[in-house]
PDB file of N, CA and C in Angstrom:
ATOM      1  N   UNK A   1      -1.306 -15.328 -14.878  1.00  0.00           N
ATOM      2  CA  UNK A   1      -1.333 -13.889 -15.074  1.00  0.00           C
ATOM      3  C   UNK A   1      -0.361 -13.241 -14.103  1.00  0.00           C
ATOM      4  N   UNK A   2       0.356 -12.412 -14.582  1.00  0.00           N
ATOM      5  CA  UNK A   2       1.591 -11.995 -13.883  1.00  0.00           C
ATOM      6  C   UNK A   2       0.873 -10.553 -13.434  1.00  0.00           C
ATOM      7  N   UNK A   3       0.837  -9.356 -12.314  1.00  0.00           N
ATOM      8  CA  UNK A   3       0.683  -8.520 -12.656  1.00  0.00           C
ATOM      9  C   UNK A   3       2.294  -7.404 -12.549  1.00  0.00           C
ATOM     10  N   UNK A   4       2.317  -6.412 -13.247  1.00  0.00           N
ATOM     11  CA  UNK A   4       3.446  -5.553 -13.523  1.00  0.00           C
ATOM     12  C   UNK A   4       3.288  -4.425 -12.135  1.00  0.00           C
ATOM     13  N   UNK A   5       4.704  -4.517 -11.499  1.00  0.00           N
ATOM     14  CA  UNK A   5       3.849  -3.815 -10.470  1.00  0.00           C
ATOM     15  C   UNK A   5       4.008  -1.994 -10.733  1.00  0.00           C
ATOM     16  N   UNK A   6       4.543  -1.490 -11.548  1.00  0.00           N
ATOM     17  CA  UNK A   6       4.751  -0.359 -12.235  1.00  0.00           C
ATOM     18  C   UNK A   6       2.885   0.214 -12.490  1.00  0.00           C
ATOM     19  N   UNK A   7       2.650  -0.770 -13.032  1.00  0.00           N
ATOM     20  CA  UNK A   7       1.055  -0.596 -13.528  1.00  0.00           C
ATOM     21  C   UNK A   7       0.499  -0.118 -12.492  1.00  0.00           C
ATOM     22  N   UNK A   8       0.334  -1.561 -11.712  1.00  0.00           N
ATOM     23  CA  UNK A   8      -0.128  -1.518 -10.544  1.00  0.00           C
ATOM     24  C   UNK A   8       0.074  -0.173  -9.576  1.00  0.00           C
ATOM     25  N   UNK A   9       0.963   0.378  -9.252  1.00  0.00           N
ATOM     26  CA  UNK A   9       1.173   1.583  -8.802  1.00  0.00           C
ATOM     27  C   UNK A   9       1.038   2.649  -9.226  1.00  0.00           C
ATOM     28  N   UNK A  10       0.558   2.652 -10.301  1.00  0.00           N
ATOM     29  CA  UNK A  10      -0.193   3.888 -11.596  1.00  0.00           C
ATOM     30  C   UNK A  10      -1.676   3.754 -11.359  1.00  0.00           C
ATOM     31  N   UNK A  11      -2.177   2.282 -11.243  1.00  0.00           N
ATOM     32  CA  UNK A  11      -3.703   2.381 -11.285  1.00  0.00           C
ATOM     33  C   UNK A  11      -3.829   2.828 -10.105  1.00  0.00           C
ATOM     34  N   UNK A  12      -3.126   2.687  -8.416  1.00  0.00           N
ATOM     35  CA  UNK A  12      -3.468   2.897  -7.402  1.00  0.00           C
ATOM     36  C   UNK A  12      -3.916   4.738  -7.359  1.00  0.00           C
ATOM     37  N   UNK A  13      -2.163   4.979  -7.564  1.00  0.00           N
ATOM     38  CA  UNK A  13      -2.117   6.174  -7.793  1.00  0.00           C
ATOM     39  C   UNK A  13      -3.628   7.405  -8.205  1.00  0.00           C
ATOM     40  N   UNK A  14      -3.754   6.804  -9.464  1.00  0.00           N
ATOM     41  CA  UNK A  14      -5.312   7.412 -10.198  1.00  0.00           C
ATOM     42  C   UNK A  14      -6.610   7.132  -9.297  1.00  0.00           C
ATOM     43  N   UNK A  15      -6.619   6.278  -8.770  1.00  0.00           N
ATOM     44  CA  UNK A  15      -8.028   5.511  -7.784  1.00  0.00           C
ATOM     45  C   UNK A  15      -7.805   6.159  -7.073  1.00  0.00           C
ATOM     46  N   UNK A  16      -6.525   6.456  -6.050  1.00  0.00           N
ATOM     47  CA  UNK A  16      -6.167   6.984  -4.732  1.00  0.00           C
ATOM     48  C   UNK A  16      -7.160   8.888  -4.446  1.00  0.00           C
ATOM     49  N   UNK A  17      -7.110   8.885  -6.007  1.00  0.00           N
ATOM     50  CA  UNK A  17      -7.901  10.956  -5.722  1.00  0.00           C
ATOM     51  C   UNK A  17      -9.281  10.594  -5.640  1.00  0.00           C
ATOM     52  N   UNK A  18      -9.817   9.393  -6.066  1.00  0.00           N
ATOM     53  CA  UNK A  18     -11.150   9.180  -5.677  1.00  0.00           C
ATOM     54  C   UNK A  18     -11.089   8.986  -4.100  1.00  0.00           C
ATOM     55  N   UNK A  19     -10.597   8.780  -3.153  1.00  0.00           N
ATOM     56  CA  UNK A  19     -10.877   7.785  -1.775  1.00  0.00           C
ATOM     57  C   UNK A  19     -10.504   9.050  -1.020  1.00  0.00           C
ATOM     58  N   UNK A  20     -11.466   9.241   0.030  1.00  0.00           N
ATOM     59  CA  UNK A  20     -11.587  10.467   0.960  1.00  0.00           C
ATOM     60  C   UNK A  20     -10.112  10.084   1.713  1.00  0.00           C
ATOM     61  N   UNK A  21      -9.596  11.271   2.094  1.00  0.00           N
ATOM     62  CA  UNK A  21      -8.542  10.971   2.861  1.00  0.00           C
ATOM     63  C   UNK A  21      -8.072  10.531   4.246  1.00  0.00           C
ATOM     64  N   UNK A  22      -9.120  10.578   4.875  1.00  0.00           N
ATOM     65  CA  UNK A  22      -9.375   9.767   5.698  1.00  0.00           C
ATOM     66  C   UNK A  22      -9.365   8.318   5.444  1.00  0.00           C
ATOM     67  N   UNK A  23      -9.527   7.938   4.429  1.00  0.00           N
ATOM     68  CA  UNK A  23      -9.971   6.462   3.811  1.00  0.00           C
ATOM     69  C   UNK A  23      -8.814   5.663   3.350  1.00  0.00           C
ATOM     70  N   UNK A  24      -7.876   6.557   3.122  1.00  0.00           N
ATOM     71  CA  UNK A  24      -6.772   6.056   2.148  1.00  0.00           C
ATOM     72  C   UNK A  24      -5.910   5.349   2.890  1.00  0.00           C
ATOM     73  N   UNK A  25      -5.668   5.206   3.962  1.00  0.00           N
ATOM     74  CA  UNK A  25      -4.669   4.231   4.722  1.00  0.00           C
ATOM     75  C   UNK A  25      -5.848   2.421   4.643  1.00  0.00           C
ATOM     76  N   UNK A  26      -6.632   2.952   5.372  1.00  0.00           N
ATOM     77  CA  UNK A  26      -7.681   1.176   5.250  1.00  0.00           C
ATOM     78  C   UNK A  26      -7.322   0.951   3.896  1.00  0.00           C
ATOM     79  N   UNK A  27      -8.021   1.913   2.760  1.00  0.00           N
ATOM     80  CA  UNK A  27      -7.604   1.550   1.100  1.00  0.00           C
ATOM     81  C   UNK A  27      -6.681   1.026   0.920  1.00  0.00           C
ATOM     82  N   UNK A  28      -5.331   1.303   1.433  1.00  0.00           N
ATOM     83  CA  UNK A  28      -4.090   0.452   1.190  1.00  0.00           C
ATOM     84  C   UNK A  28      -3.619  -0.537   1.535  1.00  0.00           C
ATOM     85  N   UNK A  29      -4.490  -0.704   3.073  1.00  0.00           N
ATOM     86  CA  UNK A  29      -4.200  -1.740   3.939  1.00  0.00           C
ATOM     87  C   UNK A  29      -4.991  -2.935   3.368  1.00  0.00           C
ATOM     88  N   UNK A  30      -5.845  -2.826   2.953  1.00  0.00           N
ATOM     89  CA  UNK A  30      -7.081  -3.936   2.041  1.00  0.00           C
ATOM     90  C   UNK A  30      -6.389  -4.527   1.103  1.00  0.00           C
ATOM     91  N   UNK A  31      -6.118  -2.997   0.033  1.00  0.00           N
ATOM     92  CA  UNK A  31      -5.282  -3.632  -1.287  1.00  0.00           C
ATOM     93  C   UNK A  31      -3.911  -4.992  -1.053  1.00  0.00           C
ATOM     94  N   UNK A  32      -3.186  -4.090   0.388  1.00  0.00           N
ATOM     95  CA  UNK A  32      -1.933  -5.005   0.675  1.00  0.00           C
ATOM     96  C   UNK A  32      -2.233  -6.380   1.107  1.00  0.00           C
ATOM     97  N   UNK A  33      -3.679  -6.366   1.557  1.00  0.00           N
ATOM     98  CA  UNK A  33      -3.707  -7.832   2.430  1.00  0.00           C
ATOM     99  C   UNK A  33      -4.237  -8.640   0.960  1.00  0.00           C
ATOM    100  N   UNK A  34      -4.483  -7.943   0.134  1.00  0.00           N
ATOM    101  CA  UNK A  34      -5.002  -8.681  -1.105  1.00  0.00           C
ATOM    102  C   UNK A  34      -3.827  -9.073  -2.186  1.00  0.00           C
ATOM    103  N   UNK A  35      -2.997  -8.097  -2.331  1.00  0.00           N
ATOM    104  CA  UNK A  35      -1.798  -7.709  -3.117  1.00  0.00           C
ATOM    105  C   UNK A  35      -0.665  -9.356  -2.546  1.00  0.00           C
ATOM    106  N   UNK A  36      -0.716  -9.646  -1.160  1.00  0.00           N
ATOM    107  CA  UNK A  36       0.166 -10.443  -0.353  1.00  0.00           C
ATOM    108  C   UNK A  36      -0.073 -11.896  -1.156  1.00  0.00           C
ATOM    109  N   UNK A  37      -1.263 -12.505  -1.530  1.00  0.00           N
ATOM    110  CA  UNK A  37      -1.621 -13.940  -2.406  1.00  0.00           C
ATOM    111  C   UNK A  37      -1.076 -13.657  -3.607  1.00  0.00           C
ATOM    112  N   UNK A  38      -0.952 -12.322  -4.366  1.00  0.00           N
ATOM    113  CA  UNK A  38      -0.692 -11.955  -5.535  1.00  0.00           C
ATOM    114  C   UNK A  38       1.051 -11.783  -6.211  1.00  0.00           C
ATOM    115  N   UNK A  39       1.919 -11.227  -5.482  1.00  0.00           N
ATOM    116  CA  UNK A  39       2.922 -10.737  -5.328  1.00  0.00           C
ATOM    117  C   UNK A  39       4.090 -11.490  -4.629  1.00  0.00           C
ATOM    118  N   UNK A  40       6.014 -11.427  -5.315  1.00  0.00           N
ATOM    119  CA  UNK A  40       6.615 -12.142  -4.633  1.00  0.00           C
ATOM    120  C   UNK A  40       7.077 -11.044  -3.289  1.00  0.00           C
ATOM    121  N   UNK A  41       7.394 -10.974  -2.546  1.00  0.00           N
ATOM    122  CA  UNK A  41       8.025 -10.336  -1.531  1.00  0.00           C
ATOM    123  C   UNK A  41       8.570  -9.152  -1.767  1.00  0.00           C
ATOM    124  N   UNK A  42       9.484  -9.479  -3.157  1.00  0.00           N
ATOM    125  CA  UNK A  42      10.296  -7.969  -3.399  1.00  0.00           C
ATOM    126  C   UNK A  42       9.391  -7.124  -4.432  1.00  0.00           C
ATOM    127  N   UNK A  43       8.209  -7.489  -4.745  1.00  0.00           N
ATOM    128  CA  UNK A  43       7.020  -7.020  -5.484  1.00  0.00           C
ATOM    129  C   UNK A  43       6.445  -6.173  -4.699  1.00  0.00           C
ATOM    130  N   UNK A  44       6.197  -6.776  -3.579  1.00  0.00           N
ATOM    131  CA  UNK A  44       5.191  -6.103  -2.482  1.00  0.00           C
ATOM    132  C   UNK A  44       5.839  -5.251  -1.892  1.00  0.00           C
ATOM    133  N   UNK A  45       7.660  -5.099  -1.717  1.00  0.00           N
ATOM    134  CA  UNK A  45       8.280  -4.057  -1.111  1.00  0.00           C
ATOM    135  C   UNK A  45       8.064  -2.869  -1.970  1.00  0.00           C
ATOM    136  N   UNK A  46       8.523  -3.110  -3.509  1.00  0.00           N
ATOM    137  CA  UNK A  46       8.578  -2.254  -4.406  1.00  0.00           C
ATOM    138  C   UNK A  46       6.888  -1.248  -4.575  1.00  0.00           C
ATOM    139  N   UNK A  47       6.022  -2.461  -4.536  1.00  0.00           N
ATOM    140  CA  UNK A  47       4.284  -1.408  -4.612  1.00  0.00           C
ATOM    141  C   UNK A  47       4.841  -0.776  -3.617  1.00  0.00           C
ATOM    142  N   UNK A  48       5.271  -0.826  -2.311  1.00  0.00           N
ATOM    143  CA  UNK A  48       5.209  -0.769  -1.039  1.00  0.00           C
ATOM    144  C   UNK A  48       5.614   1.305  -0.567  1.00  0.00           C
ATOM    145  N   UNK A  49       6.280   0.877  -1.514  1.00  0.00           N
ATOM    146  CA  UNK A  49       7.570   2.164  -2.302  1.00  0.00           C
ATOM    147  C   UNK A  49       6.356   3.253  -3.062  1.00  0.00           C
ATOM    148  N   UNK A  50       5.144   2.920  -3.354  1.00  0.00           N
ATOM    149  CA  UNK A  50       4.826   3.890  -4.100  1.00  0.00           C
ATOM    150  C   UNK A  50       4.361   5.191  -3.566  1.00  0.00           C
ATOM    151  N   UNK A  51       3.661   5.208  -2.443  1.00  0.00           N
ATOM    152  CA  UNK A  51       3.566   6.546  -1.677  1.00  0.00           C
ATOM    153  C   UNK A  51       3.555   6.442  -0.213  1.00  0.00           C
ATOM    154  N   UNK A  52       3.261   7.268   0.810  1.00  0.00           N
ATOM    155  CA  UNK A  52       3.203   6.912   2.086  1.00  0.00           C
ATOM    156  C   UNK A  52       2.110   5.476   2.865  1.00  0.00           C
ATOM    157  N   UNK A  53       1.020   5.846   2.090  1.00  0.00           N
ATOM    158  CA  UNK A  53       0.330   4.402   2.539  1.00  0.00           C
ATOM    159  C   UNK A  53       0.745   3.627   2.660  1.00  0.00           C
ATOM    160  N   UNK A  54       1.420   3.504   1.263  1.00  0.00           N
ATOM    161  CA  UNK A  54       1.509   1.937   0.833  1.00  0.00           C
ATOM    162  C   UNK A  54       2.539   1.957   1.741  1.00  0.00           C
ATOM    163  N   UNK A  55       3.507   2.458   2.169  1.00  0.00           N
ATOM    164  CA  UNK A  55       5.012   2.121   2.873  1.00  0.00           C
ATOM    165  C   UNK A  55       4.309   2.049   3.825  1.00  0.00           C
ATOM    166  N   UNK A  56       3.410   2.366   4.758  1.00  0.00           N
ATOM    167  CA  UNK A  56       2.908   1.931   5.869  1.00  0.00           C
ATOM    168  C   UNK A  56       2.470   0.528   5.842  1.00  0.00           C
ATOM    169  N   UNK A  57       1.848   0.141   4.724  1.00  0.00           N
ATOM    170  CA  UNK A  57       0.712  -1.041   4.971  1.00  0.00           C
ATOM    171  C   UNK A  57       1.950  -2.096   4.140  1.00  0.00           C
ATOM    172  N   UNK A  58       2.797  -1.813   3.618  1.00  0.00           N
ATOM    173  CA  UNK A  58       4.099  -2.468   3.786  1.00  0.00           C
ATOM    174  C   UNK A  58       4.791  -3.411   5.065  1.00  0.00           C
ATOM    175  N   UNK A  59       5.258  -1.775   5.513  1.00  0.00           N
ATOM    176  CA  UNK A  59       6.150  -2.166   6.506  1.00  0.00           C
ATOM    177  C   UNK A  59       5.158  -2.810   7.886  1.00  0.00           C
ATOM    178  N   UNK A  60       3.786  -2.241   7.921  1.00  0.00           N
ATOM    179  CA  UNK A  60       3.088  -3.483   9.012  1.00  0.00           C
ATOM    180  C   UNK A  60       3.018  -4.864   8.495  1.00  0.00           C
ATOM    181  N   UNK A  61       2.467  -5.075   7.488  1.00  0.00           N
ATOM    182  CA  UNK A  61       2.981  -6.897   7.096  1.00  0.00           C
ATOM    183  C   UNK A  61       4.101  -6.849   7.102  1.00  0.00           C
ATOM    184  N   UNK A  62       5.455  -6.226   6.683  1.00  0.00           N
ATOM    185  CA  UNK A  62       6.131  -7.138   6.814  1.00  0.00           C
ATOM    186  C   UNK A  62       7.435  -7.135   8.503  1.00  0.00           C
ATOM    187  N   UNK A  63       6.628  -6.557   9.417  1.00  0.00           N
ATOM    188  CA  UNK A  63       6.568  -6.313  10.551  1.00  0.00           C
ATOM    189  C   UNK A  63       7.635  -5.242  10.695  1.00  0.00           C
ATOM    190  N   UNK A  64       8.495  -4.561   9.789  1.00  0.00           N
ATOM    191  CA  UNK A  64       9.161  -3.598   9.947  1.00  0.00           C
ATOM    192  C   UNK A  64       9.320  -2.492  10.821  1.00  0.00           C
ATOM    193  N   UNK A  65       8.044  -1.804  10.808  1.00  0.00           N
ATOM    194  CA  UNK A  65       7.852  -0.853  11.702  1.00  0.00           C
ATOM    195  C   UNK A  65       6.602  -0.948  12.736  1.00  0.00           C
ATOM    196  N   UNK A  66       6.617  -0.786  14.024  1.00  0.00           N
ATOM    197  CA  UNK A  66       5.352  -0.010  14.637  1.00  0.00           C
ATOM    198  C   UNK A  66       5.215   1.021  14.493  1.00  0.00           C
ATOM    199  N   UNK A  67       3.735   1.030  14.340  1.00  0.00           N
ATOM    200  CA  UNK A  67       2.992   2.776  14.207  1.00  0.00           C
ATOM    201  C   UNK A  67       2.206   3.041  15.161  1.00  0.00           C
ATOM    202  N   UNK A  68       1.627   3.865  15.860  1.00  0.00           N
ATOM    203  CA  UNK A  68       0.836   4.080  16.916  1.00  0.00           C
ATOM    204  C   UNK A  68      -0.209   4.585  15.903  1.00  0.00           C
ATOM    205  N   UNK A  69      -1.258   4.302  16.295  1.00  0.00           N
ATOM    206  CA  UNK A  69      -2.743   3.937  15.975  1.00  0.00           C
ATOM    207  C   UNK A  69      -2.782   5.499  15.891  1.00  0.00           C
ATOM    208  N   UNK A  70      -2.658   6.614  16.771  1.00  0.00           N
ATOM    209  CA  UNK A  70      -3.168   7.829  16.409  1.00  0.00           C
ATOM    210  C   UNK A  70      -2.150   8.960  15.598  1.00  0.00           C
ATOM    211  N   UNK A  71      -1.049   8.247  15.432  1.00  0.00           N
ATOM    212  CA  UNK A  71      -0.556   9.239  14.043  1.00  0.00           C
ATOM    213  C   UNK A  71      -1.566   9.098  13.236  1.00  0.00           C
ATOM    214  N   UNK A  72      -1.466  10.690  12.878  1.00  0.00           N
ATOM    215  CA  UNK A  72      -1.584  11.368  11.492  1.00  0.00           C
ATOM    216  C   UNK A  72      -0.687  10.655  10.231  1.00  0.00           C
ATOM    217  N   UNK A  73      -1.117  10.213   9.679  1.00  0.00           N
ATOM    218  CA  UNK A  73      -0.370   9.390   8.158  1.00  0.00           C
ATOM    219  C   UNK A  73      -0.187  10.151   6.981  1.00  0.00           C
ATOM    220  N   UNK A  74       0.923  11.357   6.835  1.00  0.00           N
ATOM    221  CA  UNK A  74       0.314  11.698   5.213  1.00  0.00           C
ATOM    222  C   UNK A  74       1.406  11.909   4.337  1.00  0.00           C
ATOM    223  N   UNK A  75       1.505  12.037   3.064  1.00  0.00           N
ATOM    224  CA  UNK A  75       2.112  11.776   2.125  1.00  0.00           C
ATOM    225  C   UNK A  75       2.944  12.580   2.199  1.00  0.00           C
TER     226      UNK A  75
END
């Protein structure tokens, strides 16, 4: 089973207005550590691409950036 990651970033997208906003960075960070068994590299950049989370919980796996723990994260 292949997944499309276009999809994939549509279903997040729609789920994402359910999850308090406070919540939504862990939410992404979960999905990514799950997404990582699933996905080739340039898959996981591209989800990675879909809003600010995800480019966060991106670029920490793929060690790109440090973030300091008490930024504010938002879209």
């Amino acid at each position: 089973m292949t997944i499309d990651v276009e999809v994939l970033s549509e279903v997040y997208s729609i789920l994402k207005q359910y999850i308090v906003t406070k919540d939504r960075q862990e939410a992404a960070d979960t999905l990514m550590s799950t997404l990582v068994d699933l996905l080739s590299d340039e898959e996981l950049k591209e989800f990675g691409a879909t809003d600010a989370y995800t480019k966060r919980s991106y670029d920490q796996y793929s060690g790109d950036t440090d973030y300091d723990d008490d930024d504010e994260y938002e879209e």
